[in-house]
Protein backbone atom coordinates (compact mmCIF):
# COMPACT_ATOMS: atom_id res chain seq x y z
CA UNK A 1 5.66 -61.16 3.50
CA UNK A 2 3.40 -63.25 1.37
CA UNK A 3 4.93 -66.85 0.30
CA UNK A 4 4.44 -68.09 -3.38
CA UNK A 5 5.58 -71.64 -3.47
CA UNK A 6 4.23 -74.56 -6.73
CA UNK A 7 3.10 -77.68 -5.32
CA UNK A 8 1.77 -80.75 -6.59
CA UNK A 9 -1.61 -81.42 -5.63
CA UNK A 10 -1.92 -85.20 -4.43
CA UNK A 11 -5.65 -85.57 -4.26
CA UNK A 12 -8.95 -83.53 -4.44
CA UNK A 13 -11.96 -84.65 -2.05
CA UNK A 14 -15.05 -83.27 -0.59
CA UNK A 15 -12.40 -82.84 2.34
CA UNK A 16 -10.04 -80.38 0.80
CA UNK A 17 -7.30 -80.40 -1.73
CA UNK A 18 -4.18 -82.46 -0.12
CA UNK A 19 -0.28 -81.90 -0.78
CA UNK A 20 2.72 -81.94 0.68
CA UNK A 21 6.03 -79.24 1.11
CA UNK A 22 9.48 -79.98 2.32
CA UNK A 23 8.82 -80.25 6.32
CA UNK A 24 11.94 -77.62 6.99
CA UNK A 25 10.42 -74.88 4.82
CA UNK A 26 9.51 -71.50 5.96
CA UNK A 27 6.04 -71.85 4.27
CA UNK A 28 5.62 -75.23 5.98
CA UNK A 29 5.81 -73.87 9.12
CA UNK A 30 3.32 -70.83 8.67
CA UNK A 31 0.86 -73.20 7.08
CA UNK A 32 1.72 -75.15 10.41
CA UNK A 33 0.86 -71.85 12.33
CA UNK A 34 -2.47 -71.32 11.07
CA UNK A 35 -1.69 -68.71 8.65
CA UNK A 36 -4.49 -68.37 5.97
CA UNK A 37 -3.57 -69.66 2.42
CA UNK A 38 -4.85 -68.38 -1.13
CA UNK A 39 -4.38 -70.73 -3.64
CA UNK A 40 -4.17 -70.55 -7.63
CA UNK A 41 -4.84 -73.32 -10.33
CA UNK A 42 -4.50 -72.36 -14.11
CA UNK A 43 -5.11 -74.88 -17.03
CA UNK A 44 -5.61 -74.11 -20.97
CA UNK A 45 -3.80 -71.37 -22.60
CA UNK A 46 -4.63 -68.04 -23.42
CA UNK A 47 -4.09 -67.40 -27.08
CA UNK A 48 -6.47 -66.38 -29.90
CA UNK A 49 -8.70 -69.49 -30.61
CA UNK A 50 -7.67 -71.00 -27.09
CA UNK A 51 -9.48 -70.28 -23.44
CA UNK A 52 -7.78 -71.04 -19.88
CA UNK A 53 -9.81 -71.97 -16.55
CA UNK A 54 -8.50 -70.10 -13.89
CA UNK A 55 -9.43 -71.70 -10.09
CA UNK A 56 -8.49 -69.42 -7.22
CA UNK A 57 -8.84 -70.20 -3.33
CA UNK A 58 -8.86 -69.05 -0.03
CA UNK A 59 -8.63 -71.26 3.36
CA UNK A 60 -6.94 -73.07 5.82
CA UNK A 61 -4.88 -75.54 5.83
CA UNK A 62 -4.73 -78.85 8.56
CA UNK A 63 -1.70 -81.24 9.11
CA UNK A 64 -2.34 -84.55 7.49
CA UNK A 65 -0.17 -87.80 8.79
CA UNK A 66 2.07 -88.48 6.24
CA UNK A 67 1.02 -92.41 5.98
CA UNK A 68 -2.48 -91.23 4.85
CA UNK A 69 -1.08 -89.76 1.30
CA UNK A 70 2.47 -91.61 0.89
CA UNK A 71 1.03 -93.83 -1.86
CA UNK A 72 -0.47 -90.48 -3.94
CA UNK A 73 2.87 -88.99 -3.41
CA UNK A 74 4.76 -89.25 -6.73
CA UNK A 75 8.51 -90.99 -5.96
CA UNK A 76 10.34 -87.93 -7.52
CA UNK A 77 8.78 -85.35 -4.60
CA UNK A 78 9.88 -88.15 -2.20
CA UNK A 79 13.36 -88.11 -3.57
CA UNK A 80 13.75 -84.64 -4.09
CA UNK A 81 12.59 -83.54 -0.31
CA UNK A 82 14.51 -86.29 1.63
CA UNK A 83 17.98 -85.44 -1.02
CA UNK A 84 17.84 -82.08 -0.23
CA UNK A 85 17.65 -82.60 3.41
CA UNK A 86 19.90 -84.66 3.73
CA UNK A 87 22.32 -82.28 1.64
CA UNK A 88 21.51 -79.57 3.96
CA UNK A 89 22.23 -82.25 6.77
CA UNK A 90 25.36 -82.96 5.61
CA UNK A 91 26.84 -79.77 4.11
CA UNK A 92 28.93 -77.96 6.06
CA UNK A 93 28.65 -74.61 8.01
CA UNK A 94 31.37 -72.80 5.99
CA UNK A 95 29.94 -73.46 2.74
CA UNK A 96 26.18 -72.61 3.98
CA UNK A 97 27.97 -69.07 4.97
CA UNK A 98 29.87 -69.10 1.82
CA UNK A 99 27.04 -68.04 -0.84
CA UNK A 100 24.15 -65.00 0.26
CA UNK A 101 20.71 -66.59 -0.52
CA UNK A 102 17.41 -65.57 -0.16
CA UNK A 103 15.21 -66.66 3.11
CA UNK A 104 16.53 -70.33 4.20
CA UNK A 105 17.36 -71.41 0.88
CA UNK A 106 21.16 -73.29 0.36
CA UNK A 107 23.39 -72.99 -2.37
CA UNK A 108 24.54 -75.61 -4.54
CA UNK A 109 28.15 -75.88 -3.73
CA UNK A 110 29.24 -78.79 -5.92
CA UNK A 111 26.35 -80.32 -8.31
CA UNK A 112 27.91 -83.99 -8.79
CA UNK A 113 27.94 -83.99 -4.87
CA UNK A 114 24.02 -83.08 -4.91
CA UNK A 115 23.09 -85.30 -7.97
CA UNK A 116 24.88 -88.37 -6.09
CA UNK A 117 22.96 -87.60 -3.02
CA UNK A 118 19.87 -87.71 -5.09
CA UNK A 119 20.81 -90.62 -6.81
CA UNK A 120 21.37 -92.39 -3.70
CA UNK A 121 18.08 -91.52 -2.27
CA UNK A 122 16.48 -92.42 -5.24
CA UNK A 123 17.72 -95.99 -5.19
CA UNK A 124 16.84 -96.24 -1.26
CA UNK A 125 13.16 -95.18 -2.23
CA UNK A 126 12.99 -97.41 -4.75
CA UNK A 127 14.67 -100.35 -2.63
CA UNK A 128 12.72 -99.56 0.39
CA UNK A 129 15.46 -98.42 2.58
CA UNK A 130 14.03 -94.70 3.78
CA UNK A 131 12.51 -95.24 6.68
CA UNK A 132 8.74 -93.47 7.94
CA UNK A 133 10.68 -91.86 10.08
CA UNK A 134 13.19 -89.71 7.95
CA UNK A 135 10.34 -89.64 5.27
CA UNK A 136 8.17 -87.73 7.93
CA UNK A 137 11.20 -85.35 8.91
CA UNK A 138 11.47 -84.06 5.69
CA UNK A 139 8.33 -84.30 4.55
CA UNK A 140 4.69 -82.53 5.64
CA UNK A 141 1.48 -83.19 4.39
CA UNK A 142 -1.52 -80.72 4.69
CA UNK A 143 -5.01 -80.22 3.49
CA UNK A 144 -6.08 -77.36 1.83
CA UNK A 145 -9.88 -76.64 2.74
CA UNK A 146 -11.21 -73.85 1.05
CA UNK A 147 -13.60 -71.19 2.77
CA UNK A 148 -13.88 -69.74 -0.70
CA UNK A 149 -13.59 -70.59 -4.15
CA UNK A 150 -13.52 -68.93 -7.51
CA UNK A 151 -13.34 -70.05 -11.08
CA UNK A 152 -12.83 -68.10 -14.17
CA UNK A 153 -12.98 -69.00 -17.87
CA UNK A 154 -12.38 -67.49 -21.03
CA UNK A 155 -9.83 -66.28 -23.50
CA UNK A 156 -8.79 -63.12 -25.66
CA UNK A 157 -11.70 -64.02 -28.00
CA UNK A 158 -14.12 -64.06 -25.33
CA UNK A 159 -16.49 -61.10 -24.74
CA UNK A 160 -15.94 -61.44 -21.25
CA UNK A 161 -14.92 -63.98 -18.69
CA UNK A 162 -17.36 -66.40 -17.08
CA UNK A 163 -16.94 -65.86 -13.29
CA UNK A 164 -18.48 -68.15 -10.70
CA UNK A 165 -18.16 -67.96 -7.21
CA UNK A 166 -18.21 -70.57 -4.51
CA UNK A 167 -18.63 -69.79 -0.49
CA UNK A 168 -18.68 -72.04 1.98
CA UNK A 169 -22.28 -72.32 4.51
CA UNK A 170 -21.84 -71.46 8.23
CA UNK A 171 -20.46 -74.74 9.74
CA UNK A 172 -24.01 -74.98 12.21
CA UNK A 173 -26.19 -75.28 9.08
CA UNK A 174 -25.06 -78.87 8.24
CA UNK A 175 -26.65 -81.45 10.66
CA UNK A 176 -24.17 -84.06 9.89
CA UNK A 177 -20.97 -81.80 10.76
CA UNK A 178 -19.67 -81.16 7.17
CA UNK A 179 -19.22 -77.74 5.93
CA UNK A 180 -21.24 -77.78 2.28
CA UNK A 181 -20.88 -74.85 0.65
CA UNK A 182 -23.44 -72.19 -0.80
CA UNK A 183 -25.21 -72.33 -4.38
CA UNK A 184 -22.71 -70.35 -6.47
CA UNK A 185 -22.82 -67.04 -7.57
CA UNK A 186 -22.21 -65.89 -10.84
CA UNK A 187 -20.41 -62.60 -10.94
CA UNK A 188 -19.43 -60.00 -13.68
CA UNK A 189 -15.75 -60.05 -14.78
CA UNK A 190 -13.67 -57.80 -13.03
């Protein structure tokens, strides 16, 4: 089944779109597989007077060292991927079995367990005391790169939407080995 997960995007580049997802996750390790990836980006807000830009994507994604985007990486994703780790790490069997969840995801059997786990982490972040190591067992780091892209903008006072259309040129037609992508296309609505 398809997987619909939010991420944060870290940076945007002629190279792709990077970000990262807990290591351990099942979407982590079909991105990891080679499994294509759509992507969705919404901004504005669609009310009377208002308009929203809707950016939609479809690609592949490659694994990124971790090192190469750390510093983009806000400390809050850090903290929240190695804490939960480590309370899957440390939680025990019985309580794992104890609550039905869906896919791989754990229960929270005892909150002020969790948010000192968390509040630990946090002060090892911020002290320097996580090592690469556990940072890079807990945490992946991919790059999105788009074989097509679509943008949409408009609003419920628009007459239509504006739809462009982005696809990218048949990797032999660059002479330098980058993939540049096709003069858009500008397509009706729906």
């Amino acid at each position: 089944a398809p997987s619909l997960r939010t991420i944060g995007i870290e940076r945007i580049s002629d190279a792709g779109i990077d970000f990262v997802m807990k290591r351990t996750s099942p979407t982590a390790r079909s991105i990891e597989a080679g499994l294509p990836v759509s992507i969705l980006y919404s901004q504005g807000k669609y009310l009377p007077g208002e308009s929203t830009e809707q950016w939609r994507g479809e690609g592949h994604c490659e694994l990124l060292p971790l090192p190469e985007i750390l510093d983009l990486v806000p400390s809050f994703t850090m903290v929240s991927m190695v804490g939960s780790q480590r309370a899957v790490n440390t939680a025990q069997n019985d309580v794992l079995r104890q609550t039905e969840t869906s896919g791989e995801r754990m229960a929270v059997p005892n909150k002020s367990h969790l948010t000192e786990i968390m509040q630990t982490t946090r002060m090892e972040l911020e002290n320097g005391d996580i090592n690469m190591e556990e940072l890079e067992s807990c945490i992946r780091a991919f790059r999105f790169q788009p074989t097509r892209m679509e943008c949409m903008l408009g609003g419920p006072d628009s007459i239509m939407w504006d739809r462009w259309e982005w696809l990218r040129a048949v990797p032999d037609e660059a002479s330098d080995g980058s993939i540049p992508w096709r003069s858009p296309n500008h397509l009706v609505p729906h």
